[in-house]
Protein backbone atom coordinates (compact mmCIF):
# COMPACT_ATOMS: atom_id res chain seq x y z
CA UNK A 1 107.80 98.98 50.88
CA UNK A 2 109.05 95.44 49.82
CA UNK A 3 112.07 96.10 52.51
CA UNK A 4 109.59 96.96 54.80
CA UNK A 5 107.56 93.87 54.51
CA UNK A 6 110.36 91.31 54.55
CA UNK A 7 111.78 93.12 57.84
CA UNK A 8 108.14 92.51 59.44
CA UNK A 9 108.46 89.13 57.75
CA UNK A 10 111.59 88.56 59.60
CA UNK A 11 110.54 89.61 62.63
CA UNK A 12 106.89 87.67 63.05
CA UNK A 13 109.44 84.55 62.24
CA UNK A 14 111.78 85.05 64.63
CA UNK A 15 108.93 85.71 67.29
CA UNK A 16 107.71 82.23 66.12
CA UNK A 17 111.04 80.40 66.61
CA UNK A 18 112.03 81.93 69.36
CA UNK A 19 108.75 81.57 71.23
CA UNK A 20 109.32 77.92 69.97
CA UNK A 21 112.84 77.90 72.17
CA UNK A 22 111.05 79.21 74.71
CA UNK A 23 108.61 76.70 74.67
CA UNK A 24 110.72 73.91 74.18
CA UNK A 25 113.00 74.99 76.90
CA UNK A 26 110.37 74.91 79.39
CA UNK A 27 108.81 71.45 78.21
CA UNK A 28 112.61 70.39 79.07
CA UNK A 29 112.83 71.88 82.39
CA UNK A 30 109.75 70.09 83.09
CA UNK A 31 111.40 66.65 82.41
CA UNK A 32 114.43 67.77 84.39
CA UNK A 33 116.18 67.90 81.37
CA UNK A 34 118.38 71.81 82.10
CA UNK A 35 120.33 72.97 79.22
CA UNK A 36 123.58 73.51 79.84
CA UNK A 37 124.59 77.17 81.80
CA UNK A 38 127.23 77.92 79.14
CA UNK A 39 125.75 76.61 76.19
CA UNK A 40 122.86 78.45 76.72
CA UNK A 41 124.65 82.07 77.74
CA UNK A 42 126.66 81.75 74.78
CA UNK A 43 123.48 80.79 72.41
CA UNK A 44 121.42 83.92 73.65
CA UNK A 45 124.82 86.02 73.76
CA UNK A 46 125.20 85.51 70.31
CA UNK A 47 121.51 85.96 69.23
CA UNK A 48 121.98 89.43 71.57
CA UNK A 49 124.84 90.13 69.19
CA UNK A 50 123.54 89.03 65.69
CA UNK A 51 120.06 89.98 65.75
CA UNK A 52 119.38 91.96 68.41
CA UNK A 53 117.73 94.46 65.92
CA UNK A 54 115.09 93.01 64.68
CA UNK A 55 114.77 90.23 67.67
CA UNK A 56 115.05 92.81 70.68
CA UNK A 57 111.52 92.41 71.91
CA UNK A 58 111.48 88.75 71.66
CA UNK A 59 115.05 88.37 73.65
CA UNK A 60 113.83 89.51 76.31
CA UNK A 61 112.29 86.94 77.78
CA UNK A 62 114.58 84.40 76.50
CA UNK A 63 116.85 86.60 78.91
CA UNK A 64 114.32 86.20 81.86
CA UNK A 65 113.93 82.06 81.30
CA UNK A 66 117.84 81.72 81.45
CA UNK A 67 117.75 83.75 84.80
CA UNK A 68 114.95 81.77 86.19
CA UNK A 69 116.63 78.82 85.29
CA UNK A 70 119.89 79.66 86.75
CA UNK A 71 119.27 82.70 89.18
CA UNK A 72 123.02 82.55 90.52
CA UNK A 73 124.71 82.55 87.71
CA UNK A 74 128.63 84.23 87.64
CA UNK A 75 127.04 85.61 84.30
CA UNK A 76 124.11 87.15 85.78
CA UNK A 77 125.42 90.94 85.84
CA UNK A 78 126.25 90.13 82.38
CA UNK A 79 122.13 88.62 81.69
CA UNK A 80 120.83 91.93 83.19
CA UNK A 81 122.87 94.38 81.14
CA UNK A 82 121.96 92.28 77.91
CA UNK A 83 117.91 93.42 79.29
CA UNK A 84 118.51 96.63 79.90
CA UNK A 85 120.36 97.47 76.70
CA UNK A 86 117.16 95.69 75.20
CA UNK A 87 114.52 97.81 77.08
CA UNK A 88 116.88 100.76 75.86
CA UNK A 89 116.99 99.82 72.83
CA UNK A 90 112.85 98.46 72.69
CA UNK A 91 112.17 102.58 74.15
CA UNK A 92 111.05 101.03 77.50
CA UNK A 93 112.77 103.50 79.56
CA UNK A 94 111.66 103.14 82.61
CA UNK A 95 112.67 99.15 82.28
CA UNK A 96 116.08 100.15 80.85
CA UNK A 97 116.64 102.93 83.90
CA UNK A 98 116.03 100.43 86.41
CA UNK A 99 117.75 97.70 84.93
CA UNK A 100 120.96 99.24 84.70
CA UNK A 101 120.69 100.99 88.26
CA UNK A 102 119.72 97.35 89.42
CA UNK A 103 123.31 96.02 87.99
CA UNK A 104 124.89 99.07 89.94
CA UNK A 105 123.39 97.81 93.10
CA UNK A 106 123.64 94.22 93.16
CA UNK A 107 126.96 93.64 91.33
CA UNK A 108 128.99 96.49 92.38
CA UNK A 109 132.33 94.98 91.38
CA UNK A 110 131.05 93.73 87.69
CA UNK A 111 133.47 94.58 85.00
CA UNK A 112 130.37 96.64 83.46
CA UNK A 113 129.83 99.11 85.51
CA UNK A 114 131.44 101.43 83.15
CA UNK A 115 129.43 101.26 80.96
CA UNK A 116 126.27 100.64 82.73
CA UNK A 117 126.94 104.50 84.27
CA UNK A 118 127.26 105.62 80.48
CA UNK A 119 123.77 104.54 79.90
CA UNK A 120 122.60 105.83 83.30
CA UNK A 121 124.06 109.21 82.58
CA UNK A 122 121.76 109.20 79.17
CA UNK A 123 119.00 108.37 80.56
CA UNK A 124 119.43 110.05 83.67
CA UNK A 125 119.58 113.41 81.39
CA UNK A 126 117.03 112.63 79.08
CA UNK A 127 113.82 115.23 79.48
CA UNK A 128 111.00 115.57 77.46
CA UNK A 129 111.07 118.89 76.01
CA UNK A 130 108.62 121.95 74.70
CA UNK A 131 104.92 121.12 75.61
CA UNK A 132 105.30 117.79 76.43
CA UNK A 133 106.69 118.17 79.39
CA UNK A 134 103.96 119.59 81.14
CA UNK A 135 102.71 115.95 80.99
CA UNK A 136 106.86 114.48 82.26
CA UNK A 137 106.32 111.62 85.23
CA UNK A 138 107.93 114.15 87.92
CA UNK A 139 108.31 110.51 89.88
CA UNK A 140 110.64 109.44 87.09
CA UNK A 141 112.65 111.87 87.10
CA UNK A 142 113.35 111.99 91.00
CA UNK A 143 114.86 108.18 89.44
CA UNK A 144 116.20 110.20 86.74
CA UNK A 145 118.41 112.50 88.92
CA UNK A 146 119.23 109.91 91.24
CA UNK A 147 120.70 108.39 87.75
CA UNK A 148 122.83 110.66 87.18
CA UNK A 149 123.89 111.04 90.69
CA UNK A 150 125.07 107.37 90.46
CA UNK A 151 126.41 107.74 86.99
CA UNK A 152 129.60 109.93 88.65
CA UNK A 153 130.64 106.88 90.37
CA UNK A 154 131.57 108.43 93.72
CA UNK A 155 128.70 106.65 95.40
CA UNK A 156 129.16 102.91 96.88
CA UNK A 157 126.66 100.02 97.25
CA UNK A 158 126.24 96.75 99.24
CA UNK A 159 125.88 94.38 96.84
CA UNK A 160 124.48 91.55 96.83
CA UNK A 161 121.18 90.45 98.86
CA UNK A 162 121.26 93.88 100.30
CA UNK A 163 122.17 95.85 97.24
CA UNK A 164 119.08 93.59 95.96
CA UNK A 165 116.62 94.91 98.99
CA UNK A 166 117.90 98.80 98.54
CA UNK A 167 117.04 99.02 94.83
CA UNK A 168 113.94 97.37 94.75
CA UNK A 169 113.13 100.03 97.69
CA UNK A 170 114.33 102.61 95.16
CA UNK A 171 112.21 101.79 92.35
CA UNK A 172 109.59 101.19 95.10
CA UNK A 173 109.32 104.62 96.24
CA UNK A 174 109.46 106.41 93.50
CA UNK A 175 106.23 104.94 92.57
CA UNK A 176 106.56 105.40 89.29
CA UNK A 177 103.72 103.73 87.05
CA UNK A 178 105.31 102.46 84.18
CA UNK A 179 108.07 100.71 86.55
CA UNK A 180 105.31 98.71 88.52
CA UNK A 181 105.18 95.45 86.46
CA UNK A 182 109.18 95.20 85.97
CA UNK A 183 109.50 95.92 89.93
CA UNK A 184 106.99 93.30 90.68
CA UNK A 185 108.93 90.50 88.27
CA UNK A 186 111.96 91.78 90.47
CA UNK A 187 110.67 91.28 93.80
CA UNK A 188 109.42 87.43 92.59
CA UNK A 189 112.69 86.71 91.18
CA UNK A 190 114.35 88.12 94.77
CA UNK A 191 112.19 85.54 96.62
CA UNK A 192 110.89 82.82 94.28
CA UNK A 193 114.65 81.61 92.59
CA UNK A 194 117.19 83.52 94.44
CA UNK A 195 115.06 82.42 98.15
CA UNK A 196 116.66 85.45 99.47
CA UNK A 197 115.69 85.83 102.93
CA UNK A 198 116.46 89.43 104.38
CA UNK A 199 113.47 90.96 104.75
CA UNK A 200 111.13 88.74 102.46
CA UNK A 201 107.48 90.64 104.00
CA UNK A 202 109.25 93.61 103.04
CA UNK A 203 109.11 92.58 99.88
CA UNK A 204 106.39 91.62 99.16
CA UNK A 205 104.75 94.64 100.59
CA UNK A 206 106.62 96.15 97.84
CA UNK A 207 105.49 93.84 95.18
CA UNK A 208 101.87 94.74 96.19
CA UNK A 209 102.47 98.12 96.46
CA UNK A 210 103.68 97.69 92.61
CA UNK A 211 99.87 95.97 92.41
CA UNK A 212 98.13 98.54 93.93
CA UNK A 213 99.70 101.25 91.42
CA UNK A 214 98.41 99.05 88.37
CA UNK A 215 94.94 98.77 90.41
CA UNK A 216 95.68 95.30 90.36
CA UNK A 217 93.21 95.12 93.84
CA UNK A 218 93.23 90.96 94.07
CA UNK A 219 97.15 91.12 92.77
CA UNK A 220 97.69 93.48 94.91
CA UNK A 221 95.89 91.58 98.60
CA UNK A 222 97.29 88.59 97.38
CA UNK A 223 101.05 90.13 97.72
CA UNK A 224 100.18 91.72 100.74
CA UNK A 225 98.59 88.54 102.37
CA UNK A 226 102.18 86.36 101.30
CA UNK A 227 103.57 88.82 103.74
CA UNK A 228 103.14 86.79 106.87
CA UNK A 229 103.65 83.63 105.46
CA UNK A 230 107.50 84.44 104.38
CA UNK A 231 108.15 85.92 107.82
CA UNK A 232 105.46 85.69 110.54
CA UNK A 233 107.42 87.54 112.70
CA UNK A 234 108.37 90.40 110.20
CA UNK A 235 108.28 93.81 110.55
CA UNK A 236 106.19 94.97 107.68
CA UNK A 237 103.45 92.36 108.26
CA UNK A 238 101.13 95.09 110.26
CA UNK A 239 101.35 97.46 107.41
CA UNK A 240 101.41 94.96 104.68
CA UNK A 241 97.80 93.82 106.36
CA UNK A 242 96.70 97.03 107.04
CA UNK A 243 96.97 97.85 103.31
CA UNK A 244 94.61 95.05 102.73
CA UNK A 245 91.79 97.03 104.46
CA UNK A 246 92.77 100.12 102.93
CA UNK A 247 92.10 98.17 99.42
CA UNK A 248 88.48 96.73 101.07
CA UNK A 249 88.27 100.15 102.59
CA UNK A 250 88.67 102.61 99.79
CA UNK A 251 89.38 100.52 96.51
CA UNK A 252 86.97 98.07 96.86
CA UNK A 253 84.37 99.62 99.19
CA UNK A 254 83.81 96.76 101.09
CA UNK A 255 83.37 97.74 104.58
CA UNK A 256 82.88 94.19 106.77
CA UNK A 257 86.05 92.71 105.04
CA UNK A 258 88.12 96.04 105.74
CA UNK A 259 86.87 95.74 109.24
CA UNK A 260 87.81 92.39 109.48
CA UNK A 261 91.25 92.70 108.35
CA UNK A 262 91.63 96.17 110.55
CA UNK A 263 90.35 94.54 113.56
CA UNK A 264 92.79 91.22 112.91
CA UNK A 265 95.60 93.68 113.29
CA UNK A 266 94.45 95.21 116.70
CA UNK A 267 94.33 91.80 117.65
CA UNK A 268 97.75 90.55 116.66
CA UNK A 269 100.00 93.94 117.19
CA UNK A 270 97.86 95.06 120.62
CA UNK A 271 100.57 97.92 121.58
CA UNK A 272 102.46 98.68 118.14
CA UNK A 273 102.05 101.59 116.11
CA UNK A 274 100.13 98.81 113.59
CA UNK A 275 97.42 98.30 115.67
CA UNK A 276 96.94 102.00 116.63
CA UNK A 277 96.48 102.90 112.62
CA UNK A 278 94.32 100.14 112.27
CA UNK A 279 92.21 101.95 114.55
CA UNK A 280 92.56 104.92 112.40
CA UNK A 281 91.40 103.51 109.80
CA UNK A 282 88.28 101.87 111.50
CA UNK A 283 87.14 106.02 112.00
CA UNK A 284 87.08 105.85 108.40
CA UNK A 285 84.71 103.47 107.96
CA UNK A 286 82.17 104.64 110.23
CA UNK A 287 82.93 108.12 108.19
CA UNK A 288 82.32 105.93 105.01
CA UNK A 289 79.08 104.62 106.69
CA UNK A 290 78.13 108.02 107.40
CA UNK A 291 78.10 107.53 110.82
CA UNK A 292 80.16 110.38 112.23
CA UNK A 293 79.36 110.59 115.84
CA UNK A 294 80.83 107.00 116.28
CA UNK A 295 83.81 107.91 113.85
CA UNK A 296 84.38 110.90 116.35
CA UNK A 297 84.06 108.48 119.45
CA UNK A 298 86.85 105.79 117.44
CA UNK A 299 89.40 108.69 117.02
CA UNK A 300 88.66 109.56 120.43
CA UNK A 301 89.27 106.67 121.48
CA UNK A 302 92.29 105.74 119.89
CA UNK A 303 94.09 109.14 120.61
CA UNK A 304 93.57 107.71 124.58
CA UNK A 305 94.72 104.09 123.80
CA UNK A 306 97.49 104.79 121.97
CA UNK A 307 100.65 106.76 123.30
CA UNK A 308 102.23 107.55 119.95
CA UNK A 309 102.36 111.18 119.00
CA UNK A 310 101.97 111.04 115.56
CA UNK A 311 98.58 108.96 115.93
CA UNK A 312 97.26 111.87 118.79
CA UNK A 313 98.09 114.44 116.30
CA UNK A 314 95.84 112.41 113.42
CA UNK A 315 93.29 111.94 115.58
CA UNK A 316 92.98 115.31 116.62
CA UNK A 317 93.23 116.66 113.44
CA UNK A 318 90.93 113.82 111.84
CA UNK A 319 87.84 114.58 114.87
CA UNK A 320 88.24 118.52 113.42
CA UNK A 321 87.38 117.68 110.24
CA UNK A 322 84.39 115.76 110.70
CA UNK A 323 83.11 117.81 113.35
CA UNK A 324 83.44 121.03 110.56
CA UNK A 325 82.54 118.67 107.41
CA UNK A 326 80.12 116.45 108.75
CA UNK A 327 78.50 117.76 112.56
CA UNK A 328 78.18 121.10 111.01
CA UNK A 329 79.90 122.14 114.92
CA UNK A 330 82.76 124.62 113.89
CA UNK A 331 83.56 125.47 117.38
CA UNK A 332 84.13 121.44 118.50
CA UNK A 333 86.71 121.44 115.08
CA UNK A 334 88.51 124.16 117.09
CA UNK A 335 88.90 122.93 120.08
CA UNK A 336 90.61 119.77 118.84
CA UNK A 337 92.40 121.83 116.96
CA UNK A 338 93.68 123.91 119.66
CA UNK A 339 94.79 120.31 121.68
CA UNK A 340 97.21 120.14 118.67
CA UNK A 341 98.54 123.73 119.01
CA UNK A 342 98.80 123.02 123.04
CA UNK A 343 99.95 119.18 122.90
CA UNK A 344 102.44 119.88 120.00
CA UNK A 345 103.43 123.44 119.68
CA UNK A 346 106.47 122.56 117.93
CA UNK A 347 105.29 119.97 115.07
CA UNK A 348 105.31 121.21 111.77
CA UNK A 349 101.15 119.85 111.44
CA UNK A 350 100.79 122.68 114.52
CA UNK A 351 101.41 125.19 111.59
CA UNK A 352 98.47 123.44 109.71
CA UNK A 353 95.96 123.43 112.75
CA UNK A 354 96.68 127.35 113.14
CA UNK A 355 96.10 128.21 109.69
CA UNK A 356 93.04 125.77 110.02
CA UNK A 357 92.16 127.94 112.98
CA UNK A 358 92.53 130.97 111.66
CA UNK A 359 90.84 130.42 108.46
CA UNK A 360 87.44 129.07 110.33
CA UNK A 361 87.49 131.79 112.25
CA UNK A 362 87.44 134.29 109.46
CA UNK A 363 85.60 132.36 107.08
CA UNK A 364 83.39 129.91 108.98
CA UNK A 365 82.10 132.38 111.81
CA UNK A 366 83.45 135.44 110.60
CA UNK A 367 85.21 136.09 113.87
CA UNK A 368 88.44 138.02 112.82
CA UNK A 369 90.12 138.91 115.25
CA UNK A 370 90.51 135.83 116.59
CA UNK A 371 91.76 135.00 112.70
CA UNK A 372 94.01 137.25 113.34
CA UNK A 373 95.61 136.07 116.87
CA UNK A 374 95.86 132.75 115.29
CA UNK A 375 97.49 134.14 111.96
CA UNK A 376 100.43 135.91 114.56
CA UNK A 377 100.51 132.96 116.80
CA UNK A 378 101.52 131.22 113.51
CA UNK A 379 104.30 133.77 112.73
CA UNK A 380 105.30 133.44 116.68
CA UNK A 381 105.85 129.79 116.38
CA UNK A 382 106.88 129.34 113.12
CA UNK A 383 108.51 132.34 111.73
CA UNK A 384 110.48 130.54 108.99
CA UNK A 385 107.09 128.61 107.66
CA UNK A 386 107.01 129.57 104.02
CA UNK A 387 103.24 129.96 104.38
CA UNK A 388 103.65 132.80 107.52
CA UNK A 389 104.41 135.50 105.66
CA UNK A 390 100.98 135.31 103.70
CA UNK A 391 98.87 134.36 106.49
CA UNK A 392 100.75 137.52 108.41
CA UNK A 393 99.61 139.95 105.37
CA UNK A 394 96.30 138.47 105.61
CA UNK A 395 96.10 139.16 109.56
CA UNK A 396 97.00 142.74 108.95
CA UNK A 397 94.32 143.18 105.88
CA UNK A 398 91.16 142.09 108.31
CA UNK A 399 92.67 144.32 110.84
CA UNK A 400 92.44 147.22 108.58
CA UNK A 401 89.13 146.17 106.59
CA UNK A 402 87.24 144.31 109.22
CA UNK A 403 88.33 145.33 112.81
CA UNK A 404 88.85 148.54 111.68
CA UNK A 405 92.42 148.83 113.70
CA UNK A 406 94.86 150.38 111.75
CA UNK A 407 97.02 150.47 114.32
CA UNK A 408 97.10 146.96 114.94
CA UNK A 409 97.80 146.18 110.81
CA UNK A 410 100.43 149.04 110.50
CA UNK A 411 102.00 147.14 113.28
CA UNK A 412 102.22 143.99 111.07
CA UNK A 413 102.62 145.75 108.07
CA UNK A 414 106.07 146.83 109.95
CA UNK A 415 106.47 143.04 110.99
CA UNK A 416 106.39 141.65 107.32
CA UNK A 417 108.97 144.71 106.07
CA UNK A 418 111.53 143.61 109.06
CA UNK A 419 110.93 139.87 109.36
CA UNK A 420 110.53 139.10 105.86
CA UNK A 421 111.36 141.88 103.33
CA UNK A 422 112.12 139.58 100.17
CA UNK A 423 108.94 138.08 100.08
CA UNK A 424 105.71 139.67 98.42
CA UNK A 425 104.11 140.26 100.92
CA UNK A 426 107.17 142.31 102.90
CA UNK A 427 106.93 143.96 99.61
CA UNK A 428 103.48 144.56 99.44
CA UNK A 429 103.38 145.90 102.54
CA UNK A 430 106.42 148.32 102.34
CA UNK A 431 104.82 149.59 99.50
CA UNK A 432 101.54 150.78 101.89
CA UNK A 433 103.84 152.15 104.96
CA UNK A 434 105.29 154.46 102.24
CA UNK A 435 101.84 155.60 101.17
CA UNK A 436 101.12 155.98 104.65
């Protein structure tokens, strides 16, 4: 107990003096007054090496002030492997993970890369186990495996400001929670005291992204807003704005503002792919409003204006739903989704109108053998869907049960055995030709 004590003793002091360093090295910065680059390595090298133990937590942002202070230091691989061993060691993996892929990324020649894949390999191959890992981040493990992928060696990086852009769009994507604040730090030090300049909106999209995943909301517009003023010109300023009204829009619920900012974007990106989600998204407030004749006549609308494919396809798909949710008109929620099926017969969302289809007809207005034609057009277009095969059963069940055909659902009984005889269904329905 008494060893106990003095260790927690210990440590409250040294969180004292070194929050006193801390202190005092900003009141010096402030009066111009730098510390010398070596000096100072060497002094937090040495703490890193003494005390590390029982001062982990506090080092670390002695760690961060020394990068701040010199962000281009030739010791700065060596600053971000003393952090990550620190997260490792302080059980913030997640910090620890990143850091160490982050020193794999932007210092690909460092003499510690070694060693950083040592740690990477751990990490990478650390699972929770037995129960708990029914509640495992499946987002941090994506990271995880990519980890170990790394960890091998055989895979090369840019370097530098690039290396810098790539793993902050790693850490980005995986959208992993616990990551958010550390990737946010990241993407200030990238453009606030390195003043890296490829891509800067980019990045800041990400950092609000990193927001947004705390339900930071203000943090979060803020970032998003900084956008334009790093790079006017950029290419993520339409989506960094148009997240802004998707915070008024669905975060916030605060319709005129996401207007606004939706409408600000059809103004300054007229004919880019920007403007014609903005207009998207301007459905969804009317549907938010309740007022679902003029969200159908917006989707309309924009389907016309805008020659992109993908935006025809949400439209189309968007107008079925709230004509089935909303107008109570299942017949309209066909049609537009029969535009997809004729419009797009090959896109992978024309296997989700059929099924849509299919299942409105049998459920909705219990017309089945129309469920039916659109259950086989499904296997006729896309035979290798992993869904077919159960819509295909289904098809020949209401043939036998509710059209009362048998012929028709022997016939794709004997479809499912030859087209797809490993699945459950070809199973299934092997099982009731032989009974036959």
């Amino acid at each position: 107990m008494v060893f106990v004590f003095l260790r927690r003793s210990l440590r409250v002091f040294g969180d004292i003096l070194l929050a006193g360093v801390i202190l005092t090295l900003v009141y010096s910065t402030g009066n111009s007054a730098i510390p010398s680059e070596a000096n100072y390595f060497d002094l937090l090298k040495t703490k890193f090496e003494a005390s590390r133990d029982i001062y982990g937590r506090a080092l670390i942002p002695e760690f961060n002030i020394f990068r701040e202070l010199y962000p281009r230091s030739l010791k700065s691989d060596s600053v971000e492997f003393f952090l990550a061993m620190l997260y490792e060691q302080e059980k913030m993996e997640p910090n620890a993970l990143a850091a160490f892929l982050k020193i794999v990324y932007v210092f690909p020649k460092s003499p510690l890369l070694p060693q950083c894949r040592q740690h990477l390999k751990a990490l990478g191959e650390s699972r929770k186990r037995g129960i708990t890992s029914i509640f495992a981040d499946e987002n941090l493990n994506l990271i995880k495996n990519h980890a170990v992928k790394v960890s091998d060696g055989k895979m090369a990086f840019a370097g530098g400001v690039r290396g810098y852009l790539d793993f902050l769009q790693l850490i980005a994507d995986a959208k992993v929670k616990d990551m958010a604040e550390y990737t946010a730090k990241e993407c200030e030090h990238y453009i606030y005291h390195l003043s890296y300049d490829l891509s800067p909106d980019r990045v800041m999209v990400i950092r609000g992204d990193m927001f947004s995943l705390l339900g930071e909301w203000n943090r979060a517009i803020l970032s998003y807003l900084t956008a334009p003023l790093v790079n006017p010109y950029g290419e993520a300023v339409g989506d960094a704005l148009n997240k802004v009204g998707n915070i008024y829009l669905r975060d916030l619920q605060n319709y005129t503002m996401a207007r606004q900012t939706y409408q600000d974007v059809i103004d300054k990106f007229p004919a880019e792919i920007y403007a014609a989600w903005a207009s998207v998204f301007m459905a969804d407030i009317d549907q938010a409003e309740k007022n679902y004749g003029k969200a159908v006549i917006q989707l309309e609308d924009t389907a016309k204006r805008f020659p992109f494919p993908e935006i025809r396809l949400e439209c189309y798909s968007r107008i079925s739903r709230v004509y089935l949710d909303n107008l109570n008109n299942p017949q309209k929620s066909i049609a537009f989704l029969e535009r997809i099926v004729s419009e797009f017969p090959k896109e992978t969302r024309t296997a989700e109108a059929l099924i849509r289809i299919g299942e409105i007809q049998e459920k909705v207005l219990k017309k089945y053998s129309e469920a039916v034609a659109s259950y086989k057009q499904l296997a006729e277009l896309f035979p290798q869907n992993q869904l077919t095969p159960a819509y295909l059963f289904q098809a020949a069940e209401l043939a036998e049960k509710h059209i009362k055909d048998q012929s028709l659902a022997n016939s794709i009984y004997k479809e499912l055995v030859q087209n797809y005889p490993d699945t459950e269904q070809g199973q299934k329905a092997a099982k009731i030709i032989k009974k036959k």
